[in-house]
N, C-alpha and C. Protein backbone atom coordinates (compact mmCIF):
# COMPACT_ATOMS: atom_id res chain seq x y z
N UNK A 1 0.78 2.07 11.07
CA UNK A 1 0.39 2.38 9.70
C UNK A 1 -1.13 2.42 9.61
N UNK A 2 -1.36 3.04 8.57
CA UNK A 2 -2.81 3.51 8.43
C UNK A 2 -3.48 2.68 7.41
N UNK A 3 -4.71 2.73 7.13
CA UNK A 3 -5.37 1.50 6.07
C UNK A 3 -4.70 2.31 4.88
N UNK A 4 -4.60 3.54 4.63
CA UNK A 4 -4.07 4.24 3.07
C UNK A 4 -2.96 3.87 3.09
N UNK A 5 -1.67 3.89 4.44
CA UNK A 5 -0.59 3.52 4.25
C UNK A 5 -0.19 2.07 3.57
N UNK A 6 -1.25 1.54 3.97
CA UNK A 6 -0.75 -0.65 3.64
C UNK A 6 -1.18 -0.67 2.76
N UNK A 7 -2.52 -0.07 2.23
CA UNK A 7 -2.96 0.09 0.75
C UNK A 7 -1.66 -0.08 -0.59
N UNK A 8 -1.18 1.49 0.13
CA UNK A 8 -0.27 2.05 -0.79
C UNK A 8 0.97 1.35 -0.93
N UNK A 9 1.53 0.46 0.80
CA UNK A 9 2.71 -0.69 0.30
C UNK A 9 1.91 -1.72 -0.27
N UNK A 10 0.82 -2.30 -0.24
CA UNK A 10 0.38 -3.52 -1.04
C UNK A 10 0.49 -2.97 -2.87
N UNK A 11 0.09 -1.45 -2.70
CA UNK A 11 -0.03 -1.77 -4.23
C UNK A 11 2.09 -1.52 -5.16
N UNK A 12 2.15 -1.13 -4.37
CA UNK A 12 4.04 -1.09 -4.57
C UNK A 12 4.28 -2.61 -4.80
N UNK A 13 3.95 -3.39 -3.46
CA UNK A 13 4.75 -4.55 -3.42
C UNK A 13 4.04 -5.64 -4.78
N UNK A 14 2.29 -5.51 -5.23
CA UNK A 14 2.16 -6.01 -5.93
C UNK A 14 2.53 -5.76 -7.52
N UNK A 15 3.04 -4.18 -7.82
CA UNK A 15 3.16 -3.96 -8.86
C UNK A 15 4.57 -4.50 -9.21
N UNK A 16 5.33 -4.41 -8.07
CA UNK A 16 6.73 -4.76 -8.40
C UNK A 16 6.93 -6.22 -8.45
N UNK A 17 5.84 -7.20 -7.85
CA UNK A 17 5.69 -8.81 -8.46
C UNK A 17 4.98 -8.61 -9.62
N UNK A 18 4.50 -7.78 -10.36
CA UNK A 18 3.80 -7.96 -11.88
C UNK A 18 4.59 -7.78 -12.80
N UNK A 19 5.59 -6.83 -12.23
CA UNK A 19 6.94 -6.52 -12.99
C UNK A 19 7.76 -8.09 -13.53
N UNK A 20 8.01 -8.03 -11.86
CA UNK A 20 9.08 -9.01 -12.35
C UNK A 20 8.31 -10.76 -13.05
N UNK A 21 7.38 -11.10 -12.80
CA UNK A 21 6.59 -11.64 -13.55
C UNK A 21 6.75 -10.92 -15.28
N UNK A 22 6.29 -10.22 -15.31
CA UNK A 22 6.25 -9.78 -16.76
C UNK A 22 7.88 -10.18 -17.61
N UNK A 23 8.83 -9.00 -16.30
CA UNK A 23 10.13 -9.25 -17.29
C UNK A 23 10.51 -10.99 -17.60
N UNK A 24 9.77 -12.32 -16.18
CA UNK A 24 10.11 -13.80 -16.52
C UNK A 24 9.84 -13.50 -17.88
N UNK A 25 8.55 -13.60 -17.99
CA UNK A 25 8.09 -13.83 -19.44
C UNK A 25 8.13 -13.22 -20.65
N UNK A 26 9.10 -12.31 -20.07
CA UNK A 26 9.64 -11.56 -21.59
C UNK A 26 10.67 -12.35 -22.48
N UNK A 27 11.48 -12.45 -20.82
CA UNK A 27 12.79 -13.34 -20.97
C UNK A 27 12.63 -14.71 -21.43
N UNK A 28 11.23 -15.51 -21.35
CA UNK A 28 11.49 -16.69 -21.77
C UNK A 28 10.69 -16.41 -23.18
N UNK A 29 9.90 -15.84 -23.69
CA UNK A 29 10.11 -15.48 -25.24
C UNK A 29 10.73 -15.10 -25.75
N UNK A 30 11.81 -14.40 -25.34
CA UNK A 30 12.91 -13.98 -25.78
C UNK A 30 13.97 -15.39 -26.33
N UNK A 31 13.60 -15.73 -25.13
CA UNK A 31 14.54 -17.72 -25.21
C UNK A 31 13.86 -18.33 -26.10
N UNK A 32 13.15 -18.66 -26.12
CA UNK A 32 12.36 -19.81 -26.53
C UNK A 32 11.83 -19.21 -28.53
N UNK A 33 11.38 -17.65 -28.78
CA UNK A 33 11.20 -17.14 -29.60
C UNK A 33 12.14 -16.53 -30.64
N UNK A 34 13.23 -15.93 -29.68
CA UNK A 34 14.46 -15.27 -30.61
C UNK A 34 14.34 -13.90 -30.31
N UNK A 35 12.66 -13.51 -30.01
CA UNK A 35 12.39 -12.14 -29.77
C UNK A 35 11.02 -11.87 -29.14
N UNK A 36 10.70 -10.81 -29.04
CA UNK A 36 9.45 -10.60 -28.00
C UNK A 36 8.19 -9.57 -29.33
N UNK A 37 7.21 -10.16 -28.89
CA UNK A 37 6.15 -9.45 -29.92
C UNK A 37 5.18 -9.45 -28.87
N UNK A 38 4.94 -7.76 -28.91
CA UNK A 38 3.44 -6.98 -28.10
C UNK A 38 2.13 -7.80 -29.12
N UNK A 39 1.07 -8.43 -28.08
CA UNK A 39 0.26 -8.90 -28.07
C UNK A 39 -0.81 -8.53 -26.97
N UNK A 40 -1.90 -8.24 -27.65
CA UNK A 40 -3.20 -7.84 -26.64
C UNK A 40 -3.66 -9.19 -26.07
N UNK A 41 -3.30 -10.17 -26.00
CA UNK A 41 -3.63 -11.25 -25.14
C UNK A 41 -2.67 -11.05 -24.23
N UNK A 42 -1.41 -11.15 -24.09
CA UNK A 42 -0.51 -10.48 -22.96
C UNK A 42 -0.64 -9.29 -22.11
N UNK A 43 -1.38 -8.24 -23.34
CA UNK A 43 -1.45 -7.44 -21.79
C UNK A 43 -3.07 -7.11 -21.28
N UNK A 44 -4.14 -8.28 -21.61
CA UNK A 44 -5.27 -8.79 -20.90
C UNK A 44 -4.61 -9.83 -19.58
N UNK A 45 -4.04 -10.11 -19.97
CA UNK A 45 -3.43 -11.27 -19.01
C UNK A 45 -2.72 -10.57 -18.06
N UNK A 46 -2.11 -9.77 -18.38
CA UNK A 46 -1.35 -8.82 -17.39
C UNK A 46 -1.97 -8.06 -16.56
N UNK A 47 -3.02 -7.41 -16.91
CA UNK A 47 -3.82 -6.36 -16.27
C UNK A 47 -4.36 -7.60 -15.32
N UNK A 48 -5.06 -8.39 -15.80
CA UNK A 48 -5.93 -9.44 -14.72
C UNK A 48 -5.16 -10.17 -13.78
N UNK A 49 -3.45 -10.29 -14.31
CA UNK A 49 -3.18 -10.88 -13.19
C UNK A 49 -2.72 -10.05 -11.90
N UNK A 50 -2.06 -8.95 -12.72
CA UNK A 50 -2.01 -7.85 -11.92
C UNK A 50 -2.95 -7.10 -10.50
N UNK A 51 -4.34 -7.59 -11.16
CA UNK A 51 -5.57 -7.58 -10.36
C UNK A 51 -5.48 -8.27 -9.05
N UNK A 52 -5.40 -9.81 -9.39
CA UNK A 52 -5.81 -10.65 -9.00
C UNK A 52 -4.46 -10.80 -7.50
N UNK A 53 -3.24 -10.15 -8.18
CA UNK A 53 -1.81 -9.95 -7.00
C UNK A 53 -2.22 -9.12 -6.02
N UNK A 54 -3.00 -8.15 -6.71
CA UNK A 54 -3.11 -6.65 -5.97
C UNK A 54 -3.74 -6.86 -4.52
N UNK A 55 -5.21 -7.58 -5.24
CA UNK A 55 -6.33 -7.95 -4.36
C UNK A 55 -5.38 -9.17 -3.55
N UNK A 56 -4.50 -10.01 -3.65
CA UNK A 56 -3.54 -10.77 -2.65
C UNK A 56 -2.94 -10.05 -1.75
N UNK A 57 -2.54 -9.47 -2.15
CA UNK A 57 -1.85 -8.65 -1.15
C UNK A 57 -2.61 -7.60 -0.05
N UNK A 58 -3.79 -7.32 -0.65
CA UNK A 58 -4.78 -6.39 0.18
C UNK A 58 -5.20 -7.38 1.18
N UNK A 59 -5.77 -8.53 0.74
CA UNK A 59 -5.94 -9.49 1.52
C UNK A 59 -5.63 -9.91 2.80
N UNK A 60 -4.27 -10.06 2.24
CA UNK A 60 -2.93 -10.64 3.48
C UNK A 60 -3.14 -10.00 4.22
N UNK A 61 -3.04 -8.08 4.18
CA UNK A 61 -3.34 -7.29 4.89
C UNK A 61 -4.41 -7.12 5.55
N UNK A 62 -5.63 -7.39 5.27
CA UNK A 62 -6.85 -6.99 5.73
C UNK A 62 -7.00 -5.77 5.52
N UNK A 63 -6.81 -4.85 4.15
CA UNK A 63 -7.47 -3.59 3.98
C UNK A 63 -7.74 -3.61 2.27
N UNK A 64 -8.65 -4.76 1.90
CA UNK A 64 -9.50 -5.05 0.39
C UNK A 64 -10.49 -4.32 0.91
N UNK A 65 -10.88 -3.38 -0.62
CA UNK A 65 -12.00 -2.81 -0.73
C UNK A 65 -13.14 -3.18 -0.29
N UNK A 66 -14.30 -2.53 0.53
CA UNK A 66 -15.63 -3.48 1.36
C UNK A 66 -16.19 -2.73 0.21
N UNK A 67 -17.21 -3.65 -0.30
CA UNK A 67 -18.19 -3.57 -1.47
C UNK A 67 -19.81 -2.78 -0.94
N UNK A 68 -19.70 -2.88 1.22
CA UNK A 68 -20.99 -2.17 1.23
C UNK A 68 -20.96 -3.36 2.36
N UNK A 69 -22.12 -2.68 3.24
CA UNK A 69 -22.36 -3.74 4.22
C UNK A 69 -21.76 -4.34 4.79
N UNK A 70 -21.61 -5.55 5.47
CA UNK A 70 -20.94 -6.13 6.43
C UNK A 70 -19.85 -6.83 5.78
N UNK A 71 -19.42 -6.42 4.55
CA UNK A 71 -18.32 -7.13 3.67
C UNK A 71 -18.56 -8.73 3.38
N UNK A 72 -19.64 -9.13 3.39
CA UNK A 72 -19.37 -11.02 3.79
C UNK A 72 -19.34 -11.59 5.11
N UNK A 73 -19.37 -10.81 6.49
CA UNK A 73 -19.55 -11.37 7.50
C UNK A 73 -20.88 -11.65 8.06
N UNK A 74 -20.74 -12.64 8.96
CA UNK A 74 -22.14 -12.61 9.39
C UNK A 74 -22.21 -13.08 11.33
């Protein structure tokens, strides 16, 4: 596989843990609330955590974006 190829399963495999993250927490406002109400603090939280999976998973892999230069090595 190629760095675009693992890219492209990291960002699959992380979107589909943001998913199912999301639907937990639909489901437990759903429980706990009676019902679910769209809130822009939920989907700040979502986008960032979403981020934060993505860049995990690039990680694991070793193909995160290099910002320039020697990435942090020395």
């Amino acid at each position: 596989m190629n760095e675009n190829e693992i890219r492209e399963y990291a960002l699959m495999k992380a979107t589909f843990k943001w998913l199912l993250i999301s639907m937990l927490w639909q489901g437990l406002e759903l429980w706990f609330y009676g019902a679910t109400r769209p809130s822009n603090e939920d989907t700040i939280i979502g986008f960032i955590l979403w981020y934060y999976i993505m860049r995990c998973e690039c990680m694991k892999r070793g193909v995160w974006w290099k910002r320039g230069g020697d990435n942090g090595k020395r």
